[in-house]
Protein backbone atom coordinates (compact mmCIF):
# COMPACT_ATOMS: atom_id res chain seq x y z
CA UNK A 1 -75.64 23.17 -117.47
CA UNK A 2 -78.37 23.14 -114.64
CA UNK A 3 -77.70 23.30 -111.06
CA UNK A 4 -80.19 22.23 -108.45
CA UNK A 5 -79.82 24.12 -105.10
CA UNK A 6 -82.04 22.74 -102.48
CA UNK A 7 -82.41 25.29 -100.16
CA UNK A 8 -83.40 22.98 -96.58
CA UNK A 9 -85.80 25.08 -94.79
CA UNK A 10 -87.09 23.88 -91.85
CA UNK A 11 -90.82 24.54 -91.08
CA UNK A 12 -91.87 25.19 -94.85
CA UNK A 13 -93.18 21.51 -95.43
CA UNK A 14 -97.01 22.89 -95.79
CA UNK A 15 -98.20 25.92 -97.65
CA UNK A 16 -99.39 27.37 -94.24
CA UNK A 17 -96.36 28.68 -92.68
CA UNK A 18 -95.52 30.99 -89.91
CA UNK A 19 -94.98 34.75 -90.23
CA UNK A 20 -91.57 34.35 -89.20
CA UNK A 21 -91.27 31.45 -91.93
CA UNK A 22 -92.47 33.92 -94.23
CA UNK A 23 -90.35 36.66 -93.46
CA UNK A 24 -86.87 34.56 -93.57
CA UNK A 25 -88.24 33.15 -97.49
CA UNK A 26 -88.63 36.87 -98.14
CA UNK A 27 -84.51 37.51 -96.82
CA UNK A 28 -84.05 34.47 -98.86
CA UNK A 29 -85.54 35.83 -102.04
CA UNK A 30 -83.85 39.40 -101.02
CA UNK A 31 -80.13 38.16 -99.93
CA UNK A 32 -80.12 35.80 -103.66
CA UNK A 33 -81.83 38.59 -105.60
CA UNK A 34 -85.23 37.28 -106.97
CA UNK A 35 -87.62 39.07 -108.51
CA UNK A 36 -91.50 38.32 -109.10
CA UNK A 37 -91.22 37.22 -111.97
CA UNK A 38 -88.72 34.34 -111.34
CA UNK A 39 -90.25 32.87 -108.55
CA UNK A 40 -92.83 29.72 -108.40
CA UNK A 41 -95.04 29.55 -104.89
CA UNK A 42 -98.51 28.50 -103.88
CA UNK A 43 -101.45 30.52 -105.17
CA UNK A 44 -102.53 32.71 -102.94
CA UNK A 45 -100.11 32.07 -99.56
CA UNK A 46 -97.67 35.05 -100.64
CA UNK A 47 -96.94 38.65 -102.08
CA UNK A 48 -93.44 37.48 -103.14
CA UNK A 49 -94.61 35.69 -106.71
CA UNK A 50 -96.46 36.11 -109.43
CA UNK A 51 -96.39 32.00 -110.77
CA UNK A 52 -97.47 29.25 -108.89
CA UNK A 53 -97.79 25.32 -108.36
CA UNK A 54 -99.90 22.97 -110.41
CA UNK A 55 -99.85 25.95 -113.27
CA UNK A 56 -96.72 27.53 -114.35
CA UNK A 57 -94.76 24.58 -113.23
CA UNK A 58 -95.85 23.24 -116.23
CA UNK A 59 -95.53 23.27 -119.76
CA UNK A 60 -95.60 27.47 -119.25
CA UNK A 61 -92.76 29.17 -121.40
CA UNK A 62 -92.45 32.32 -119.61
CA UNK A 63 -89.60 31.04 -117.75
CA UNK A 64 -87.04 29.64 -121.16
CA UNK A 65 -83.91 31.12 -121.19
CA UNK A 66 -84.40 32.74 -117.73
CA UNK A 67 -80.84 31.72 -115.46
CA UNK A 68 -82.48 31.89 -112.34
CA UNK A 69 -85.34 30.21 -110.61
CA UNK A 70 -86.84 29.88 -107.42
CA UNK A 71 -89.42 27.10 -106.77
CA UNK A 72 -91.04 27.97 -102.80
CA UNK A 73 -91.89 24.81 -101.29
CA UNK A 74 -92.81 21.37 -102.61
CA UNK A 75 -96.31 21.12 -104.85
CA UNK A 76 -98.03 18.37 -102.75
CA UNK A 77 -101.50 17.58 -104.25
CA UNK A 78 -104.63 17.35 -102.56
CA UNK A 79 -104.39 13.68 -101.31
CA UNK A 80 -108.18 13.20 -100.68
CA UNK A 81 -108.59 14.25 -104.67
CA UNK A 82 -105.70 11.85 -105.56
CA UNK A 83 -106.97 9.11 -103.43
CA UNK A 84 -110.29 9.26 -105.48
CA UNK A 85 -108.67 9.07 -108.80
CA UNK A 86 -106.40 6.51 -107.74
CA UNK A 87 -109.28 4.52 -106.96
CA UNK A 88 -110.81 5.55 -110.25
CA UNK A 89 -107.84 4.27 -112.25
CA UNK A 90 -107.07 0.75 -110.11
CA UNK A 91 -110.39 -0.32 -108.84
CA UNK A 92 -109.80 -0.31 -105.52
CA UNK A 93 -107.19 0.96 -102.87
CA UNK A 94 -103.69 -0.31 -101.35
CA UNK A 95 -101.68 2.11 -98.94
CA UNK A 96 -98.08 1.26 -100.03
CA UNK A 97 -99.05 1.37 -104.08
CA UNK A 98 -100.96 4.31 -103.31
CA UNK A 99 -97.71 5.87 -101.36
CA UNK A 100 -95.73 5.27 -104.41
CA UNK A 101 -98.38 6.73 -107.00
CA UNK A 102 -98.63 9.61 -104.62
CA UNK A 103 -94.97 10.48 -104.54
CA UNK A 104 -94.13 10.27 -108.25
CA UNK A 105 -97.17 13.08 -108.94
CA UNK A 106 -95.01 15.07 -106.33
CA UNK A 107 -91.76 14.02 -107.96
CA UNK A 108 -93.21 14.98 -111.86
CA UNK A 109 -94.58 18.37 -110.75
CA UNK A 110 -91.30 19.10 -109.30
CA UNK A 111 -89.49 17.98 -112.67
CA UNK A 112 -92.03 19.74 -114.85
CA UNK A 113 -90.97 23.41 -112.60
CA UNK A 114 -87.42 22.91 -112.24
CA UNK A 115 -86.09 20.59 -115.03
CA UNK A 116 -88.20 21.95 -117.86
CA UNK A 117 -89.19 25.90 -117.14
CA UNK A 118 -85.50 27.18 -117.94
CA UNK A 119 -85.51 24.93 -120.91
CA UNK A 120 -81.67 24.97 -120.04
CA UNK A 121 -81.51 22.06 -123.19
CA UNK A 122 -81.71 24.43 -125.36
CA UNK A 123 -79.00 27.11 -124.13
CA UNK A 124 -75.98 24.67 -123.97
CA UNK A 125 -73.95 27.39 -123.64
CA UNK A 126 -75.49 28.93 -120.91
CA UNK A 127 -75.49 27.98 -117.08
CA UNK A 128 -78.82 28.07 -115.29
CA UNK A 129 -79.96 27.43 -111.16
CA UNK A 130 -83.21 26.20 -110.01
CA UNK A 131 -83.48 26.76 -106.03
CA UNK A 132 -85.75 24.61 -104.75
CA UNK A 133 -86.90 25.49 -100.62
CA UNK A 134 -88.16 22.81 -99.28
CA UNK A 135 -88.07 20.92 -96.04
CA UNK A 136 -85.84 17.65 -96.29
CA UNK A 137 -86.45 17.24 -99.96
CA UNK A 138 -83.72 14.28 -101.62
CA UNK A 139 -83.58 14.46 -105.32
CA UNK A 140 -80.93 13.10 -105.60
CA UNK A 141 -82.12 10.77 -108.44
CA UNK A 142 -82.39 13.28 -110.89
CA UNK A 143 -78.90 13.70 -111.54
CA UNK A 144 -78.74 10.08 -113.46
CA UNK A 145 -81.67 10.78 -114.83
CA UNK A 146 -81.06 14.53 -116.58
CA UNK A 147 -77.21 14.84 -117.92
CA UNK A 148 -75.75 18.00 -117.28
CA UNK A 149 -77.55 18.32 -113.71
CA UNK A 150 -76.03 18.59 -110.77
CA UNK A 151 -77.64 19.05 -107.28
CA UNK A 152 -76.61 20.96 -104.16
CA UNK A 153 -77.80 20.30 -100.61
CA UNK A 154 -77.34 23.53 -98.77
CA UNK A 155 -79.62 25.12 -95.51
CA UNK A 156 -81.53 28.64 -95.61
CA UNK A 157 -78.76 29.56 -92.81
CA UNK A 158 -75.75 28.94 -95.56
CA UNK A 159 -77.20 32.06 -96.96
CA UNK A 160 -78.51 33.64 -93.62
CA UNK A 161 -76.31 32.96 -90.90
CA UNK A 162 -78.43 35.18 -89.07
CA UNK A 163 -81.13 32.75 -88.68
CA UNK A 164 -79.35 29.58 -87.99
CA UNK A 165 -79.97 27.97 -84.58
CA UNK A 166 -77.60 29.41 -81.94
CA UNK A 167 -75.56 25.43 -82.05
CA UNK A 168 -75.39 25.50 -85.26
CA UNK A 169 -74.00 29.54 -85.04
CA UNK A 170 -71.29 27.90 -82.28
CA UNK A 171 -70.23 25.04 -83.88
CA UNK A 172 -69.23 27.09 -87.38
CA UNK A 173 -67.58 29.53 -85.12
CA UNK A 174 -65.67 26.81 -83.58
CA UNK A 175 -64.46 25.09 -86.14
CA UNK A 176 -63.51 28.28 -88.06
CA UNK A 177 -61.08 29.23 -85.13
CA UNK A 178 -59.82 25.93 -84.66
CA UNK A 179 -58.77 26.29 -88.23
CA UNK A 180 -57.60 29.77 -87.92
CA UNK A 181 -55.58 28.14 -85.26
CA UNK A 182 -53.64 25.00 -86.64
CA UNK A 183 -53.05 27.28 -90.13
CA UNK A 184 -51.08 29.40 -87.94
CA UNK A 185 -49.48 26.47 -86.57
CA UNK A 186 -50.86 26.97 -83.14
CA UNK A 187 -51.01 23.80 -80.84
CA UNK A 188 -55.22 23.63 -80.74
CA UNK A 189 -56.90 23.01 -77.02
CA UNK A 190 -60.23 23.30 -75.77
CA UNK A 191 -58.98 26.16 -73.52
CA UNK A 192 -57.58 28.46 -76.50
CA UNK A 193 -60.64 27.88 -78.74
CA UNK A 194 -63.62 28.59 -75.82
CA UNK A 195 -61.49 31.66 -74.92
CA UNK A 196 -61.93 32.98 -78.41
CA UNK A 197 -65.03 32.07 -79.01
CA UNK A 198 -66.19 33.66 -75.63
CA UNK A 199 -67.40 30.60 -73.38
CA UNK A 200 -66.08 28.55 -71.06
């Protein structure tokens, strides 16, 4: 009863983003209709939430029972801090165990804020969403892992067309006239379809 929409975003990989960046989250949150109080963020970096990464993403109950959730980037820890306790833990350090440690602390904050906030267990009933913007995020392993999940892979420009590169703009235009076209049984060349779509 939970669906995962990860919202590609290019440019938002860091916390430090670009005005523009900014502004098109803030259309984002606007355009899907997010308040405050059901958004998850960095501390700090915005004036769009209230809740933020490495706190609220877990084991907070302010968000059970809430249908809707957006969580603003991806919570990467301080990797200089991490690399110490690492070493701490294991004695010593090696890059490609390290790599793997590193990306599973991502992975469970990520889990903690999306999977568990909602509590969507305990509303079988009920459907719930969890947005997730992020740059090139796969999570594709949670669906095996969590019943009832199910993930979408969509990009910002789905929802804001107005932002989407100017190929990406032609090529949906395109390809929604040459479908207009062949539904209406009309033989489809290169000539009819650049006509109506206004180049040549």
């Amino acid at each position: 009863n939970l669906t995962i929409k990860i919202v590609n975003a290019k440019g938002i990989k860091t916390r430090q983003r670009t005005e523009k960046k900014q502004e098109e989250i803030k259309q984002y949150i606007k355009t899907v209709g997010f308040t405050k109080n059901e958004i998850i963020s960095f501390k700090n970096s915005n004036d769009y939430s209230q809740f933020y990464w490495f706190n609220h993403n877990r084991g907070s109950n302010v968000f059970e029972g809430k249908n809707k959730l957006l969580f603003d980037g991806v919570p990467y820890p301080n990797i200089g801090q991490i690399k110490n306790e690492y070493i701490a833990i294991y004695g010593e350090f090696n890059e490609s165990d390290f790599e793997r440690y590193y990306s599973e602390l991502v992975a469970t904050e990520i889990e903690q804020g999306i999977i568990g906030r909602s509590r969507s267990h305990r509303y079988p009933d009920q459907q719930f969403e969890a947005h997730i913007l992020a740059t090139d995020l796969d999570l594709s392993g949670l669906e095996s892992k969590y019943p009832g999940v199910k993930i979408e892979y969509l990009e910002i420009y789905d929802t804001l067309p107005d932002i989407a590169p100017k190929t990406i703009s032609m090529k949906d235009q395109i390809f929604g006239e040459a479908i207009a076209l062949i539904s209406n049984g009309v033989r489809l060349t290169q000539e009819k379809i650049s006509k109506l779509v206004g180049v040549t």
